[in-house]
N, C-alpha and C. Protein backbone atom coordinates (compact mmCIF):
# COMPACT_ATOMS: atom_id res chain seq x y z
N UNK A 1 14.14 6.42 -16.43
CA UNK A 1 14.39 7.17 -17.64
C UNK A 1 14.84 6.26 -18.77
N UNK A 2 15.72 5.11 -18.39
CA UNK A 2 15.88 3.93 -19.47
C UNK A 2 14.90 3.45 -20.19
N UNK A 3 13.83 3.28 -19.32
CA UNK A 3 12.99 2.05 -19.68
C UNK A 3 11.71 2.73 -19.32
N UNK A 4 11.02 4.35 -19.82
CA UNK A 4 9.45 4.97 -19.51
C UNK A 4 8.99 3.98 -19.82
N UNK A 5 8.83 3.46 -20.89
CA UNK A 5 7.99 2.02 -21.70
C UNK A 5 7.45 1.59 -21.04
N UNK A 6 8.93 0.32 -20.50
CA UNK A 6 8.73 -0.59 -19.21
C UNK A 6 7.94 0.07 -17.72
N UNK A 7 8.16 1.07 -17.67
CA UNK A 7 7.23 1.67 -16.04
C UNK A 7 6.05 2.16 -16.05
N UNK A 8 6.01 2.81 -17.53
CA UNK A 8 4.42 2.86 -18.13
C UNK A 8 3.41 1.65 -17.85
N UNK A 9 4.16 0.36 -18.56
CA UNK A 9 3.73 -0.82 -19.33
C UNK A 9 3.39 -1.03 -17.24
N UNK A 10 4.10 -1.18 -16.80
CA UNK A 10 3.80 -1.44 -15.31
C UNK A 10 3.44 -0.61 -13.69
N UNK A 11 2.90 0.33 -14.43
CA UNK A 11 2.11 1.37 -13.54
C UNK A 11 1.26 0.68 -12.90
N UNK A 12 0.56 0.37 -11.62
CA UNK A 12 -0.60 -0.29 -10.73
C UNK A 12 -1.52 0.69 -10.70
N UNK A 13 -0.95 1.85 -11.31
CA UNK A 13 -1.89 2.80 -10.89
C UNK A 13 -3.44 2.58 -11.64
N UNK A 14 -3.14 2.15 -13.12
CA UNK A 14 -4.17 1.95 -14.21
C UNK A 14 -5.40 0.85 -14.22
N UNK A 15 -4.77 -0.18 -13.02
CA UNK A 15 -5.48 -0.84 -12.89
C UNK A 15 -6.37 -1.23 -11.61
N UNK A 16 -6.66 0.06 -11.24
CA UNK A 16 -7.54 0.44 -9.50
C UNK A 16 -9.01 -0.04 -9.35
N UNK A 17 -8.90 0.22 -11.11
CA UNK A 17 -10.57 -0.06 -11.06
C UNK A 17 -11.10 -1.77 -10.95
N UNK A 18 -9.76 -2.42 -11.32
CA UNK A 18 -9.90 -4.10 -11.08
C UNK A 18 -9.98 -4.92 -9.29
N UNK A 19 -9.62 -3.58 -8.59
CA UNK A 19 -9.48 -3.75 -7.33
C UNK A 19 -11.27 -4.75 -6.81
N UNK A 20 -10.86 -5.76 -6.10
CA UNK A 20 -11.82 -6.72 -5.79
C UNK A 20 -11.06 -7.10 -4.57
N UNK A 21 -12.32 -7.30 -3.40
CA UNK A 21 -12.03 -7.46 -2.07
C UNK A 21 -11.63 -6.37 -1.22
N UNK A 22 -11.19 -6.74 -0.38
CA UNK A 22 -10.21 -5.68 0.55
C UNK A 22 -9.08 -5.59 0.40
N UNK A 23 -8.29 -4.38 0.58
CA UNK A 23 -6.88 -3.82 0.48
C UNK A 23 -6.11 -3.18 1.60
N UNK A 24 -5.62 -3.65 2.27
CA UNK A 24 -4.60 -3.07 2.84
C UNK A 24 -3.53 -2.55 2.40
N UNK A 25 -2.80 -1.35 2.54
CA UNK A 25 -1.73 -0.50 2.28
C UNK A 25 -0.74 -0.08 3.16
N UNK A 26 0.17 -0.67 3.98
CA UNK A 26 0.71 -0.39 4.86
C UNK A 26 2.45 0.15 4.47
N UNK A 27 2.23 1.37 4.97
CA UNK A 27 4.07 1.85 4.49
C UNK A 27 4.87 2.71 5.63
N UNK A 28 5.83 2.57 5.51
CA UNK A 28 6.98 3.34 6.51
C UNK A 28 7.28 4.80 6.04
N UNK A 29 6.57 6.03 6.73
CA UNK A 29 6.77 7.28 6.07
C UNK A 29 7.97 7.49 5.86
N UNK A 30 9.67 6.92 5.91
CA UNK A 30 10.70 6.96 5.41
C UNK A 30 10.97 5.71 4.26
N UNK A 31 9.84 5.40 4.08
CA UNK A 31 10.03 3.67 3.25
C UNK A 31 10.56 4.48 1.74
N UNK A 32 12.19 3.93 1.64
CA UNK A 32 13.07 4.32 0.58
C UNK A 32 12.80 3.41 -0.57
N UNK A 33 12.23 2.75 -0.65
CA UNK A 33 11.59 1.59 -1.41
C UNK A 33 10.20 2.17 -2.19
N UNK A 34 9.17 3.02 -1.86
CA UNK A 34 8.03 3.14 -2.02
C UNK A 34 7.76 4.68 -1.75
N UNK A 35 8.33 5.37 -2.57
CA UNK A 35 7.93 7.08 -1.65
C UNK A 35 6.75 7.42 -1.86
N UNK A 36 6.58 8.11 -0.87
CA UNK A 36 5.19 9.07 -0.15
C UNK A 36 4.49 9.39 -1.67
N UNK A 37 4.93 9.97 -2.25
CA UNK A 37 4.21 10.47 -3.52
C UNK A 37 3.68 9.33 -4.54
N UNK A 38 4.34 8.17 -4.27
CA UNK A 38 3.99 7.10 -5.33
C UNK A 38 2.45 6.11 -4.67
N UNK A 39 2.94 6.49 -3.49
CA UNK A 39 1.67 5.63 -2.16
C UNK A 39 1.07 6.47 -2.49
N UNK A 40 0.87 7.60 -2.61
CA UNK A 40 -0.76 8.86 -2.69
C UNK A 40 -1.09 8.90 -4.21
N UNK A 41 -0.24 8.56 -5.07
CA UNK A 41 -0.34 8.47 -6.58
C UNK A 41 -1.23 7.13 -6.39
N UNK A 42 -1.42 5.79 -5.91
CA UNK A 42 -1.83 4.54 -5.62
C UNK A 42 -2.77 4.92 -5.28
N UNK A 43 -3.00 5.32 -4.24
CA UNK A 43 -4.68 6.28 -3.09
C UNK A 43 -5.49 6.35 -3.98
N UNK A 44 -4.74 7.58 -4.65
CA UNK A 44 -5.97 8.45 -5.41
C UNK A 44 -6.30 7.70 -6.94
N UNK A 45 -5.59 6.80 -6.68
CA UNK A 45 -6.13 5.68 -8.48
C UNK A 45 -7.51 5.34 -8.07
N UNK A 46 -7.35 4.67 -6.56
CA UNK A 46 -8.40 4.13 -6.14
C UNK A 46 -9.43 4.68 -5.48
N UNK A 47 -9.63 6.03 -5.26
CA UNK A 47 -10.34 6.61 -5.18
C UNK A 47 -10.74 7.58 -6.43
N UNK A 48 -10.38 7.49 -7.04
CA UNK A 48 -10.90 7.95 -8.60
C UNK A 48 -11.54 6.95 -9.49
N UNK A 49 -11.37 5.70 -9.05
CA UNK A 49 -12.33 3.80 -8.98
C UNK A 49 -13.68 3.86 -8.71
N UNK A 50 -13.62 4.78 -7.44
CA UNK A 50 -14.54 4.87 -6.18
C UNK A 50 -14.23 3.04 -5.41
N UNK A 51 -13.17 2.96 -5.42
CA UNK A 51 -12.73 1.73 -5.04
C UNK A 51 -12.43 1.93 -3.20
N UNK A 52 -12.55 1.14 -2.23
CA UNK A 52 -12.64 1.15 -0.67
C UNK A 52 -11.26 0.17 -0.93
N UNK A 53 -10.49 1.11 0.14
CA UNK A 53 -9.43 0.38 0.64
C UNK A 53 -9.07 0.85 1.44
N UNK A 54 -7.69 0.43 2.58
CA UNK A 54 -7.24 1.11 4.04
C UNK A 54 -6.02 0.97 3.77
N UNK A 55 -5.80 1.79 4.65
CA UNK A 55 -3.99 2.27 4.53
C UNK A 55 -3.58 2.80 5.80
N UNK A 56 -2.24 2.10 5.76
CA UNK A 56 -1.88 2.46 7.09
C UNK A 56 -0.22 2.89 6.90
N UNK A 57 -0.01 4.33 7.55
CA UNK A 57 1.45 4.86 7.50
C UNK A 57 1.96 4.66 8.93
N UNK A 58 3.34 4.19 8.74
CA UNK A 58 3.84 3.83 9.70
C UNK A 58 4.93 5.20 10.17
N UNK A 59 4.93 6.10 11.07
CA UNK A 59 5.85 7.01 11.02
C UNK A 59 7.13 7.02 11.60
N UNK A 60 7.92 7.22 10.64
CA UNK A 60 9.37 6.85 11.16
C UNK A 60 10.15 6.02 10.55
N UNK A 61 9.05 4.97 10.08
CA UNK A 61 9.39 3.30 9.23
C UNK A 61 10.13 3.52 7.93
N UNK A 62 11.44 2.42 8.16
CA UNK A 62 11.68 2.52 6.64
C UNK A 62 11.19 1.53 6.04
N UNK A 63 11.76 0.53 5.02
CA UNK A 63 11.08 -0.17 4.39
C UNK A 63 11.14 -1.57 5.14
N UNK A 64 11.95 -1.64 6.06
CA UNK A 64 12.06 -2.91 6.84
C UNK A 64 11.69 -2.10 8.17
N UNK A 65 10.40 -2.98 8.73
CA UNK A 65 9.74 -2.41 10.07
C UNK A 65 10.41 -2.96 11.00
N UNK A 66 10.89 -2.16 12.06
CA UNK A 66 11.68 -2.38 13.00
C UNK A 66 11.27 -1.69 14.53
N UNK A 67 11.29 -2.50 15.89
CA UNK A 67 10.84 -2.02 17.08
C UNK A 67 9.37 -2.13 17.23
N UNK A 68 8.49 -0.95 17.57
CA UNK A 68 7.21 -1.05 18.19
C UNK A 68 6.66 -1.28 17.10
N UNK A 69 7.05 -0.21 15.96
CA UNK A 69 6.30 -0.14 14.53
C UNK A 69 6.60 -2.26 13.98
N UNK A 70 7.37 -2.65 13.65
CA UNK A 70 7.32 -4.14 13.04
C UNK A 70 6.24 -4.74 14.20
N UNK A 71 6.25 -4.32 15.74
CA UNK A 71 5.39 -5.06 16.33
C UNK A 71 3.53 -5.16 15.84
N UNK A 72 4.03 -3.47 16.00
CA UNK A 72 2.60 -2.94 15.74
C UNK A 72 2.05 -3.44 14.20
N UNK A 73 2.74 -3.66 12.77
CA UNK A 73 2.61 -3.90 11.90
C UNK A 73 2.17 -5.09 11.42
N UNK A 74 2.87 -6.00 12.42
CA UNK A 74 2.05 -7.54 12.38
C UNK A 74 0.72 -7.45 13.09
N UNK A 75 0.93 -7.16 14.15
CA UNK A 75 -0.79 -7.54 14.99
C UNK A 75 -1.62 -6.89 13.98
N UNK A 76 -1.64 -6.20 13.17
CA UNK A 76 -2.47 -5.07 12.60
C UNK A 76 -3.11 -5.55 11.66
N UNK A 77 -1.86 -6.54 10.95
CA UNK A 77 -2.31 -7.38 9.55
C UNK A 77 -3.03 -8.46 10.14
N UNK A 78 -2.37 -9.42 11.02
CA UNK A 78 -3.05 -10.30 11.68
C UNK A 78 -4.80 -10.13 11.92
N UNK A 79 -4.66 -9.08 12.71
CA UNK A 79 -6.24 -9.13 12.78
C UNK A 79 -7.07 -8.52 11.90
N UNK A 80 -6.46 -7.48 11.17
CA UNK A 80 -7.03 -7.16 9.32
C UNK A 80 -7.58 -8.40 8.80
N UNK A 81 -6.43 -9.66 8.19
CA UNK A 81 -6.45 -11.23 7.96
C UNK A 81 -8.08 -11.95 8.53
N UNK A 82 -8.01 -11.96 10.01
CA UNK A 82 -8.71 -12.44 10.74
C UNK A 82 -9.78 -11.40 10.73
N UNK A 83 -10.50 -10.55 10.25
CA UNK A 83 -11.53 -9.59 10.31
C UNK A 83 -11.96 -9.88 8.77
N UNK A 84 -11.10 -9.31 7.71
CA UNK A 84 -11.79 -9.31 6.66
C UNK A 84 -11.72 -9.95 5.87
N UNK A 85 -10.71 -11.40 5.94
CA UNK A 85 -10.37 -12.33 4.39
C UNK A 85 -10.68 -13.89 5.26
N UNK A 86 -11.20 -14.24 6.14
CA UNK A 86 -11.84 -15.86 6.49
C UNK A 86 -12.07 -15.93 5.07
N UNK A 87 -12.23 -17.39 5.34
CA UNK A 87 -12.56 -18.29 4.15
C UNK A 87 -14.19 -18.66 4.29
């Protein structure tokens, strides 16, 4: 509320259509950092692009992944990494 300007001026949302390559989206459905509504506000930028990207909700996760979910969260990127961004 200080600063609409400033959050305007830095919305990601506006710029979906610049999306190049692949995207991963990975969040903790308790992630206090990033709420649910701002991740589906992100989605639908990029599908209003017609832009391809993946997303992955972690349930339970807050913003620091912890237990099976941090396990599960690395291997996931790892082989995301190793599948779609070689050099």
């Amino acid at each position: 509320q200080a600063n609409a300007e400033g959050y305007e001026y830095a919305k990601n949302t506006k710029f979906a259509d610049r999306l190049r390559g692949k995207l991963l989206m990975i969040v903790g459905s308790n992630d206090g950092a990033h709420l649910m509504g701002s991740v589906f506000r992100q989605a639908q930028s990029f599908i209003e692009a017609s832009k391809q990207f993946d997303m992955m909700i972690l349930p339970g996760q807050d913003h620091g992944y912890t237990g099976s979910g941090a396990r599960f969260a690395e291997a996931y990127v790892r082989n995301y990494f190793e599948t779609h961004l070689k050099p």
